[in-house]
PDB file of N, CA and C in Angstrom:
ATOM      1  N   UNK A   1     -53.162   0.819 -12.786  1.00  0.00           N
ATOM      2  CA  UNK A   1     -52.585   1.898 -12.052  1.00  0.00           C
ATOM      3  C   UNK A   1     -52.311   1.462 -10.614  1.00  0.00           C
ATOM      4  N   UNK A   2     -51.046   1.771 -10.172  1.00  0.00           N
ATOM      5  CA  UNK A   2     -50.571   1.853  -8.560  1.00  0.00           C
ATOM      6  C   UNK A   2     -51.846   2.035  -7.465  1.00  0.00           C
ATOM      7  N   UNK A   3     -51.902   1.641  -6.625  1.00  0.00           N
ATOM      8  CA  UNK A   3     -52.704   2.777  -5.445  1.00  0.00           C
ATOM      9  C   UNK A   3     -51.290   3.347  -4.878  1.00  0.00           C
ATOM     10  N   UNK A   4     -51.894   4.348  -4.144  1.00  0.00           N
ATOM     11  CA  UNK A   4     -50.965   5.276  -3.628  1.00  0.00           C
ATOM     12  C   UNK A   4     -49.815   4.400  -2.500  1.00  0.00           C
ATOM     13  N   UNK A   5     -50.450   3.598  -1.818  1.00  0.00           N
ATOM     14  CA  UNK A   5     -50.354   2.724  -0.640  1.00  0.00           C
ATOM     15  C   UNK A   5     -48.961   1.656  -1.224  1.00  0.00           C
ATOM     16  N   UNK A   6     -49.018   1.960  -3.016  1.00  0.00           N
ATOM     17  CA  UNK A   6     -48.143   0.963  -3.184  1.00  0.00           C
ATOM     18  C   UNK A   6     -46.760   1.483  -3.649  1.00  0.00           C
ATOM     19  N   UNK A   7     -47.197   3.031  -4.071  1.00  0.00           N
ATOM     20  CA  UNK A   7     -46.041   4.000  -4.736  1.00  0.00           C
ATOM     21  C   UNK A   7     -44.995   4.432  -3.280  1.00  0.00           C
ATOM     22  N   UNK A   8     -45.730   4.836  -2.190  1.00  0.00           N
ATOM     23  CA  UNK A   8     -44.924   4.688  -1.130  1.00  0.00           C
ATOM     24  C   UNK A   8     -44.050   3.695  -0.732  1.00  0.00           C
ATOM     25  N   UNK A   9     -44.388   2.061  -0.593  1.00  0.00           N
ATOM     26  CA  UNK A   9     -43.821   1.463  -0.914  1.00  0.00           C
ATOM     27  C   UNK A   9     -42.225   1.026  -1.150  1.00  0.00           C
ATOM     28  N   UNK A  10     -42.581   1.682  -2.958  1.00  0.00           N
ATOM     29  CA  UNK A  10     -41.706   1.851  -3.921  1.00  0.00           C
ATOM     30  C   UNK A  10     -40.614   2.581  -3.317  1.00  0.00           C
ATOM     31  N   UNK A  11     -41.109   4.081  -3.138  1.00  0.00           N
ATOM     32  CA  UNK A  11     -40.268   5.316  -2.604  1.00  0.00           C
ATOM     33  C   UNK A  11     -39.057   4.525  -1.269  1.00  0.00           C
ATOM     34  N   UNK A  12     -40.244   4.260  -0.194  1.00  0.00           N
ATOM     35  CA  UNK A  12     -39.541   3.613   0.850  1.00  0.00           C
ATOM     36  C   UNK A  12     -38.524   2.160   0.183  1.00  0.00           C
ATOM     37  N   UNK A  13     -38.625   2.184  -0.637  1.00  0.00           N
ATOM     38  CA  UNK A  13     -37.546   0.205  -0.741  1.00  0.00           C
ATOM     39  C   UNK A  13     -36.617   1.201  -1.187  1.00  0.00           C
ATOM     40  N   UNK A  14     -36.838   2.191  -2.108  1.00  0.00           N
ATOM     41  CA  UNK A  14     -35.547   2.690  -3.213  1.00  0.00           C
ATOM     42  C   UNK A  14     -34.635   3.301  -2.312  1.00  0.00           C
ATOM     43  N   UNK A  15     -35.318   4.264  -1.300  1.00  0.00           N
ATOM     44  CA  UNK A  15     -34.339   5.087  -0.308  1.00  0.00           C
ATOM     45  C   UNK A  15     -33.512   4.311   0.553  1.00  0.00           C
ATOM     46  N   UNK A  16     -34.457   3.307   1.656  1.00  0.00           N
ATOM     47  CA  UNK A  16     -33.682   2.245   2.369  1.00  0.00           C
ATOM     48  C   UNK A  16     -32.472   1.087   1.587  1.00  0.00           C
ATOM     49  N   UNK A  17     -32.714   0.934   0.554  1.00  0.00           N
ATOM     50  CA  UNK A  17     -31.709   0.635  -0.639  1.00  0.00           C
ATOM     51  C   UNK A  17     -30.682   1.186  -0.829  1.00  0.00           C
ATOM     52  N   UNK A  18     -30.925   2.543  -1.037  1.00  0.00           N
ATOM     53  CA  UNK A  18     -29.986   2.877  -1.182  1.00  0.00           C
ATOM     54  C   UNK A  18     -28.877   3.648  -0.427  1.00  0.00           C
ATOM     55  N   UNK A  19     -29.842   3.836   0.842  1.00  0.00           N
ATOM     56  CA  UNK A  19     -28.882   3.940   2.194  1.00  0.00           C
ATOM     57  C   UNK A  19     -28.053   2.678   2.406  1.00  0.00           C
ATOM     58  N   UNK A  20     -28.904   1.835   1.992  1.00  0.00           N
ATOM     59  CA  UNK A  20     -27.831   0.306   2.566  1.00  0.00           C
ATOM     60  C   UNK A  20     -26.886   0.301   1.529  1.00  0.00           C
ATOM     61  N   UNK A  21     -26.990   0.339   0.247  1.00  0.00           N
ATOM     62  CA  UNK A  21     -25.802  -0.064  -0.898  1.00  0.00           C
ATOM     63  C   UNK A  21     -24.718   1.313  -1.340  1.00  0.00           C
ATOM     64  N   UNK A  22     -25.313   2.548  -0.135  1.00  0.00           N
ATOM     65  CA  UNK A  22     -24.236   3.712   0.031  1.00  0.00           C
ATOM     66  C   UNK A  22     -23.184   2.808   1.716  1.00  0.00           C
ATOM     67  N   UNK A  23     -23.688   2.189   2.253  1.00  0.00           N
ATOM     68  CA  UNK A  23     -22.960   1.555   3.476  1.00  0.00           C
ATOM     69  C   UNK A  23     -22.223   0.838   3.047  1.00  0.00           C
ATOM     70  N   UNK A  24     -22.728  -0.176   2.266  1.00  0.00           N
ATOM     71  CA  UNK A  24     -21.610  -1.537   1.760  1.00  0.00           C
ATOM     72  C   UNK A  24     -20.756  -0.966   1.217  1.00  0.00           C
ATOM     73  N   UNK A  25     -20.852   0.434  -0.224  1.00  0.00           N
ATOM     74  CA  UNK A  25     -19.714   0.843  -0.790  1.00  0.00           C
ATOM     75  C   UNK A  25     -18.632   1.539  -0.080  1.00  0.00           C
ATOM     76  N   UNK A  26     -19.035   2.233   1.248  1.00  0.00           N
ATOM     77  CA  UNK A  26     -18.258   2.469   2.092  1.00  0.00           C
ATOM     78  C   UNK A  26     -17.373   1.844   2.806  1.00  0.00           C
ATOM     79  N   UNK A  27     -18.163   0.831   3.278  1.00  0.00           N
ATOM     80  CA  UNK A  27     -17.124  -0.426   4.298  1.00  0.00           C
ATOM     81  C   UNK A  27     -15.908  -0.975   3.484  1.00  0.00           C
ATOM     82  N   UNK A  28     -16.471  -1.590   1.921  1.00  0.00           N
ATOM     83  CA  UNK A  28     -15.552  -2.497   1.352  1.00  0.00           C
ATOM     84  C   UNK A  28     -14.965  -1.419   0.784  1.00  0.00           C
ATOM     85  N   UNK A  29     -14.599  -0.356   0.111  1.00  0.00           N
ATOM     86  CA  UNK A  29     -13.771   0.614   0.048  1.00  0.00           C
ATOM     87  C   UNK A  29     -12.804   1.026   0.707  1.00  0.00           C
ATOM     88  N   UNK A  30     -13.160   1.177   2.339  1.00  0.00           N
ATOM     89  CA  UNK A  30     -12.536   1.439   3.597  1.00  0.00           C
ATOM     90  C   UNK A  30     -11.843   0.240   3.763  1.00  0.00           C
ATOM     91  N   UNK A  31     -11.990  -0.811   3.422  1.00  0.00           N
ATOM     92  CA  UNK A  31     -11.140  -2.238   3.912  1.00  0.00           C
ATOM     93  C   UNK A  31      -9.890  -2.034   2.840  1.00  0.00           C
ATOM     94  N   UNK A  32     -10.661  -1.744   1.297  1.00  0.00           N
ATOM     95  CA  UNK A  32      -9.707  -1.723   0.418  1.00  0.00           C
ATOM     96  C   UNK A  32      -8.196  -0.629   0.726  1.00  0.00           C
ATOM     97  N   UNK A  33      -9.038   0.177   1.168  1.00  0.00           N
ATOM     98  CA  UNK A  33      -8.154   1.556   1.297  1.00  0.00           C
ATOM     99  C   UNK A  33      -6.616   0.865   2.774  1.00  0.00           C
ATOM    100  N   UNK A  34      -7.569   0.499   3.762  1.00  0.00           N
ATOM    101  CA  UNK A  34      -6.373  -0.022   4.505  1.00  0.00           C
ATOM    102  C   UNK A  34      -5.504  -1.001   4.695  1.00  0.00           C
ATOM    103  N   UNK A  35      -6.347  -1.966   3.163  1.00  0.00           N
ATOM    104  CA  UNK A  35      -5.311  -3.153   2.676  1.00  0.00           C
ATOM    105  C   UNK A  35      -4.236  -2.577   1.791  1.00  0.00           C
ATOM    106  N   UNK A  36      -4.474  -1.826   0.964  1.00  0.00           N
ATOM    107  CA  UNK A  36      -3.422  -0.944  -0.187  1.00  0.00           C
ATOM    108  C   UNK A  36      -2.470   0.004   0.741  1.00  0.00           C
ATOM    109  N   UNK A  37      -2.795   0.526   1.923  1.00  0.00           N
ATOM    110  CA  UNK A  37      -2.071   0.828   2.719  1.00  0.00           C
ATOM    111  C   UNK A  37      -0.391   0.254   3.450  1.00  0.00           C
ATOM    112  N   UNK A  38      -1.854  -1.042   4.308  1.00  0.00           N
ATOM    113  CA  UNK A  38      -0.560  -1.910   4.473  1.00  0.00           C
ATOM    114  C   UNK A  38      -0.015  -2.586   3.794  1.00  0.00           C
ATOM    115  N   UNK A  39      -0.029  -2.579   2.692  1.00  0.00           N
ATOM    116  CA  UNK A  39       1.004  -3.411   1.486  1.00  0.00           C
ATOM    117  C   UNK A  39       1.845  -2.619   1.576  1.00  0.00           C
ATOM    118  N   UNK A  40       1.681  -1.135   0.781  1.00  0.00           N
ATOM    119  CA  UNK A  40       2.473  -0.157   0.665  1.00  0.00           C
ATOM    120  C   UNK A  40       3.717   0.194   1.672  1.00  0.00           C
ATOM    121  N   UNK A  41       3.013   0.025   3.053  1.00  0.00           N
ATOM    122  CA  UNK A  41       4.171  -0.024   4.248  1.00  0.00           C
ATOM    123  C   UNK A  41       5.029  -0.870   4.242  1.00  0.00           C
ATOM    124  N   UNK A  42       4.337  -2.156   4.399  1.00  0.00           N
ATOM    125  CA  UNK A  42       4.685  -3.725   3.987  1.00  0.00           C
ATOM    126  C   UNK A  42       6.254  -3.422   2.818  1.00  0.00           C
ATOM    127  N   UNK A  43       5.869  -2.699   1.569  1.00  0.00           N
ATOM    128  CA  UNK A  43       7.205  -2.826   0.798  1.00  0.00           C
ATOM    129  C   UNK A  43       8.185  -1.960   0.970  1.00  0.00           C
ATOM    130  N   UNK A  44       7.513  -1.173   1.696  1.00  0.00           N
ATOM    131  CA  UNK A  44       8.568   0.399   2.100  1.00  0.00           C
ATOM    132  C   UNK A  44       9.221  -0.599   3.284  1.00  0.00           C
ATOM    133  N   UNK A  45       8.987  -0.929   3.889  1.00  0.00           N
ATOM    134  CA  UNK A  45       9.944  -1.623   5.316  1.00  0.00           C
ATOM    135  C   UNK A  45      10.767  -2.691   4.581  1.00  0.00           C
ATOM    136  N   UNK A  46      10.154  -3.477   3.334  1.00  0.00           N
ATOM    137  CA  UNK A  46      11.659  -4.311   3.234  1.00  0.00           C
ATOM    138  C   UNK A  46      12.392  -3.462   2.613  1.00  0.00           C
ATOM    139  N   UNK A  47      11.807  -2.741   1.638  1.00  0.00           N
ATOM    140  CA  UNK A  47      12.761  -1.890   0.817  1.00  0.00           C
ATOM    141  C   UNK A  47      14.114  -0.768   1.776  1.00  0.00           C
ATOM    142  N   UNK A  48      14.257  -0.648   2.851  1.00  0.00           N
ATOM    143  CA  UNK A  48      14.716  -0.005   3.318  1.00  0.00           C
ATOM    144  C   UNK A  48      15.716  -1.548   4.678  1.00  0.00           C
ATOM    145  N   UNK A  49      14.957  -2.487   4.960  1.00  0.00           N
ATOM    146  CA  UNK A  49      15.321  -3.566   5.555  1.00  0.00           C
ATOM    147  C   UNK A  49      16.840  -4.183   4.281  1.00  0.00           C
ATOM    148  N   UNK A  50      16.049  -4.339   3.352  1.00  0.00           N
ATOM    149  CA  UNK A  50      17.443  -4.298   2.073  1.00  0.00           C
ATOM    150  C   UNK A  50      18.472  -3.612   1.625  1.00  0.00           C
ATOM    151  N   UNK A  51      18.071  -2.513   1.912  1.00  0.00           N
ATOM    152  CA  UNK A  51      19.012  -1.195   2.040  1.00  0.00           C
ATOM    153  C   UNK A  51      20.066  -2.384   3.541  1.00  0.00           C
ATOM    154  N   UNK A  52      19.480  -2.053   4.786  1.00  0.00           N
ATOM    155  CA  UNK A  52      20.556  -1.903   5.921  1.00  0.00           C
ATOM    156  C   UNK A  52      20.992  -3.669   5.249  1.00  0.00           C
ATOM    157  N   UNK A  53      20.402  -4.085   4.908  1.00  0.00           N
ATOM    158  CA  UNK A  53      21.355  -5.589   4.900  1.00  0.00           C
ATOM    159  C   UNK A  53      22.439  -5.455   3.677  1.00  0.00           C
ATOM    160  N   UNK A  54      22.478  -4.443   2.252  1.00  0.00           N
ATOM    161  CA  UNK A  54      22.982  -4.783   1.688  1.00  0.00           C
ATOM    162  C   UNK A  54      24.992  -3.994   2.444  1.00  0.00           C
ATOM    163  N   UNK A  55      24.200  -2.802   3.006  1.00  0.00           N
ATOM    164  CA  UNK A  55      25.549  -1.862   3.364  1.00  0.00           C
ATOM    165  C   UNK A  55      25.391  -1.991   5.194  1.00  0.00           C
ATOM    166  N   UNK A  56      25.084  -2.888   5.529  1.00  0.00           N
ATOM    167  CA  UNK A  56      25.644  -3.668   7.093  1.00  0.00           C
ATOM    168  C   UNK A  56      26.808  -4.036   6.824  1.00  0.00           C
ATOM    169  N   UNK A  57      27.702  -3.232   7.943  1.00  0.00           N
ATOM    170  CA  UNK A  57      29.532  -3.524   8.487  1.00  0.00           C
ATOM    171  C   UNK A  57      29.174  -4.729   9.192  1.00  0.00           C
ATOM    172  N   UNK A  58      28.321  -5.217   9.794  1.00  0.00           N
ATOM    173  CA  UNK A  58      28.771  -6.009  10.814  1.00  0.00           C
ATOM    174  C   UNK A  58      27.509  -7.470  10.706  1.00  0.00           C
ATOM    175  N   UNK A  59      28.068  -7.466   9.519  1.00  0.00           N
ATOM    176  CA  UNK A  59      26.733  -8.710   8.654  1.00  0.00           C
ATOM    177  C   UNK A  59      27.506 -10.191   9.577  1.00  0.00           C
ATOM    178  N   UNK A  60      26.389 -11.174   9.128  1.00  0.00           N
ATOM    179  CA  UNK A  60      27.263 -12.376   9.806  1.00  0.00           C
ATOM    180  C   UNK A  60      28.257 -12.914   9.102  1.00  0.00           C
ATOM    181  N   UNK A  61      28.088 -13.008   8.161  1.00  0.00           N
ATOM    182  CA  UNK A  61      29.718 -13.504   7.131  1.00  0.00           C
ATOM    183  C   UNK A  61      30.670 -12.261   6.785  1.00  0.00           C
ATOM    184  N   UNK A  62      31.796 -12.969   7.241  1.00  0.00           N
ATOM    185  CA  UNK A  62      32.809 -11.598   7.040  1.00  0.00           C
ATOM    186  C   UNK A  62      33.364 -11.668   5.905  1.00  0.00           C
ATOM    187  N   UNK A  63      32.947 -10.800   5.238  1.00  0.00           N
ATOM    188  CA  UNK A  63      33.249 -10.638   3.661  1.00  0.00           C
ATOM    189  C   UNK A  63      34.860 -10.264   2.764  1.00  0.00           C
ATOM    190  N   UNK A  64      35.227 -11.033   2.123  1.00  0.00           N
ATOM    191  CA  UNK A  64      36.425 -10.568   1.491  1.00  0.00           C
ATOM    192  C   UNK A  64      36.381  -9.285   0.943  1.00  0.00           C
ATOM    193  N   UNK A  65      37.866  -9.054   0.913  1.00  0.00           N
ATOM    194  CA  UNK A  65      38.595  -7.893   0.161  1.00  0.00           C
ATOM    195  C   UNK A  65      37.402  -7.675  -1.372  1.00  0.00           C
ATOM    196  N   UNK A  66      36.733  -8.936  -1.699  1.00  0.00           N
ATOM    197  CA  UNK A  66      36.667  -8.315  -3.071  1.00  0.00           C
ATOM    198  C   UNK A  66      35.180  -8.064  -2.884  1.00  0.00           C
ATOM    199  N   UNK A  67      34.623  -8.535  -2.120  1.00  0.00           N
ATOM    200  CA  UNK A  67      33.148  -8.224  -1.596  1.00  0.00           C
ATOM    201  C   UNK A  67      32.568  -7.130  -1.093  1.00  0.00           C
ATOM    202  N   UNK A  68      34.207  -6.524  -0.252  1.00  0.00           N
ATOM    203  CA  UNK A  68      33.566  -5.062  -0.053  1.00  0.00           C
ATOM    204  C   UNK A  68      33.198  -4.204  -0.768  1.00  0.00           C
ATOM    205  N   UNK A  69      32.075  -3.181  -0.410  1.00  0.00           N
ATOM    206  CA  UNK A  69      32.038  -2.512  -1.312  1.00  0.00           C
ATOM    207  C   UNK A  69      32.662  -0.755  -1.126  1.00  0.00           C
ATOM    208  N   UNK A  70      33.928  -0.410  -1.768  1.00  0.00           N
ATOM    209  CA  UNK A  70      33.858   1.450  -1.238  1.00  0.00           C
ATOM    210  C   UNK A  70      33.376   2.243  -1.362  1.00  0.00           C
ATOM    211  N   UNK A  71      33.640   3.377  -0.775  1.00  0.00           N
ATOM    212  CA  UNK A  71      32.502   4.311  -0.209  1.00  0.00           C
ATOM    213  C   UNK A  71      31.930   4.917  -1.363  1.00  0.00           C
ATOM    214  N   UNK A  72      32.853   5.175  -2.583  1.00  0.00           N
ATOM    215  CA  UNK A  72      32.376   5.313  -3.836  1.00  0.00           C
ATOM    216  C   UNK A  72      31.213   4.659  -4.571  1.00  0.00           C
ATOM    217  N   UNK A  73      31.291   3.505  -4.430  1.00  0.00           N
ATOM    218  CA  UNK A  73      30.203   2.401  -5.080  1.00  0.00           C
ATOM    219  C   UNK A  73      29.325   2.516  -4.353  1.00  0.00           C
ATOM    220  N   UNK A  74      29.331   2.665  -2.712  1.00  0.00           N
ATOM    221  CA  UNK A  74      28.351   2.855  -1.739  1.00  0.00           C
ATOM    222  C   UNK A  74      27.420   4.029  -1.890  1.00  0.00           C
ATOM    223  N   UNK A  75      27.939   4.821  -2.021  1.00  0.00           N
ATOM    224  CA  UNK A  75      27.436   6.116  -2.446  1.00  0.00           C
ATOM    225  C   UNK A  75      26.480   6.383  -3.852  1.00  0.00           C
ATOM    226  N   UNK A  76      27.216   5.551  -4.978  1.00  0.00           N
ATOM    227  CA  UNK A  76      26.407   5.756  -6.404  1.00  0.00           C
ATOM    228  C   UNK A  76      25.462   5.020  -6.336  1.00  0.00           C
ATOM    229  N   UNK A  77      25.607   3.648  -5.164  1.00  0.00           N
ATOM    230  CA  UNK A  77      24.431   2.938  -4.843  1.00  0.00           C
ATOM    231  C   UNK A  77      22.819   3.901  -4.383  1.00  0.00           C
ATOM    232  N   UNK A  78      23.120   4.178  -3.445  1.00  0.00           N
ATOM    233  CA  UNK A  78      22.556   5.139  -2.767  1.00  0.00           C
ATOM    234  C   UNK A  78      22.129   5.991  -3.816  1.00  0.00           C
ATOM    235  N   UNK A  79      23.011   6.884  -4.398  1.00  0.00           N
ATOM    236  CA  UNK A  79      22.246   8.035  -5.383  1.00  0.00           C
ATOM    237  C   UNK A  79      20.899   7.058  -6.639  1.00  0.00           C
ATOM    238  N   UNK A  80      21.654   6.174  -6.772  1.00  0.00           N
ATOM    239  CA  UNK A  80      20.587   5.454  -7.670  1.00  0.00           C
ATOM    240  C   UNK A  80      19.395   5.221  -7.828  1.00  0.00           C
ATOM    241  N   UNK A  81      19.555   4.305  -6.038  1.00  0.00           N
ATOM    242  CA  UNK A  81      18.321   4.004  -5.594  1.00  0.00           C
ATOM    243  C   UNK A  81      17.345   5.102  -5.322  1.00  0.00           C
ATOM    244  N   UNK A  82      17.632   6.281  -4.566  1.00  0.00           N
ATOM    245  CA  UNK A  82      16.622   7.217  -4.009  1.00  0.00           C
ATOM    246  C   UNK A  82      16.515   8.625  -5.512  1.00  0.00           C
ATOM    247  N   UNK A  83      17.283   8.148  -6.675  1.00  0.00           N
ATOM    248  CA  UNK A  83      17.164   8.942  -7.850  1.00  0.00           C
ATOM    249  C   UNK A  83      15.937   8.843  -8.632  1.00  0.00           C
ATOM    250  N   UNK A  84      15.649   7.217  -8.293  1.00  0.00           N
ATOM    251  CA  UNK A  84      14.362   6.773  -9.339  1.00  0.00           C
ATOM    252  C   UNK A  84      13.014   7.649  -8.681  1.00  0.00           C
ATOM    253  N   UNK A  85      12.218   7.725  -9.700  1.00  0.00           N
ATOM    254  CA  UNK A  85      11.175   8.081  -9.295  1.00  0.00           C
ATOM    255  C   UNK A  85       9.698   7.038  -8.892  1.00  0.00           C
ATOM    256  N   UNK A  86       9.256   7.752  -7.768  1.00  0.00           N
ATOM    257  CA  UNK A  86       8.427   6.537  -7.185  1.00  0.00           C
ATOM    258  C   UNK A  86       7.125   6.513  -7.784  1.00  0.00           C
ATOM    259  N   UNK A  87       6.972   5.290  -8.045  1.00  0.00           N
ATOM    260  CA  UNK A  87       5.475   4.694  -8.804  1.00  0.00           C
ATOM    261  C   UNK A  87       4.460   4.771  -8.205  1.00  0.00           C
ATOM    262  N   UNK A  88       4.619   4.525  -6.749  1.00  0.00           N
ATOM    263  CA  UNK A  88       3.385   4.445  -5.984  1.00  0.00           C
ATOM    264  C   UNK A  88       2.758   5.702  -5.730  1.00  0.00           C
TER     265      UNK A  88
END
């Protein structure tokens, strides 16, 4: 049998335990949370960086007659892209 001297102990390791392994799940959670974040931004900025490069007037190569695209195609572009539904 325990003495009492040793069940305290016990009590005290399990609590301080588990104050500490409620901290760690917090921190690395919190890191996770603001890495999945900035990814998320991360693809929203090219995704929209691709947007202005694909329908930029004033790109560095000046594009032929057959390269342009009209306002028609420009447009169904557009409806396409912002039609899908987002995954994230």
């Amino acid at each position: 049998m325990m003495k009492k001297n040793d069940s305290n102990f016990l009590v005290y390791g399990l609590v301080i335990g588990g104050i500490l392994s409620a901290g760690l799940v917090i921190f690395l959670s919190s890191r996770f949370i603001n890495k999945s974040n900035r990814l998320k931004r991360e693809r929203k900025l090219k995704f929209y960086e691709g947007i202005d490069d694909i329908f930029d007037e004033s790109g560095k190569s000046n594009p032929g007659d057959d390269n342009r695209l009209d306002k028609e195609t420009e447009n169904g572009i557009i409806n396409e892209l912002f039609s899908r539904s987002n995954s994230d």
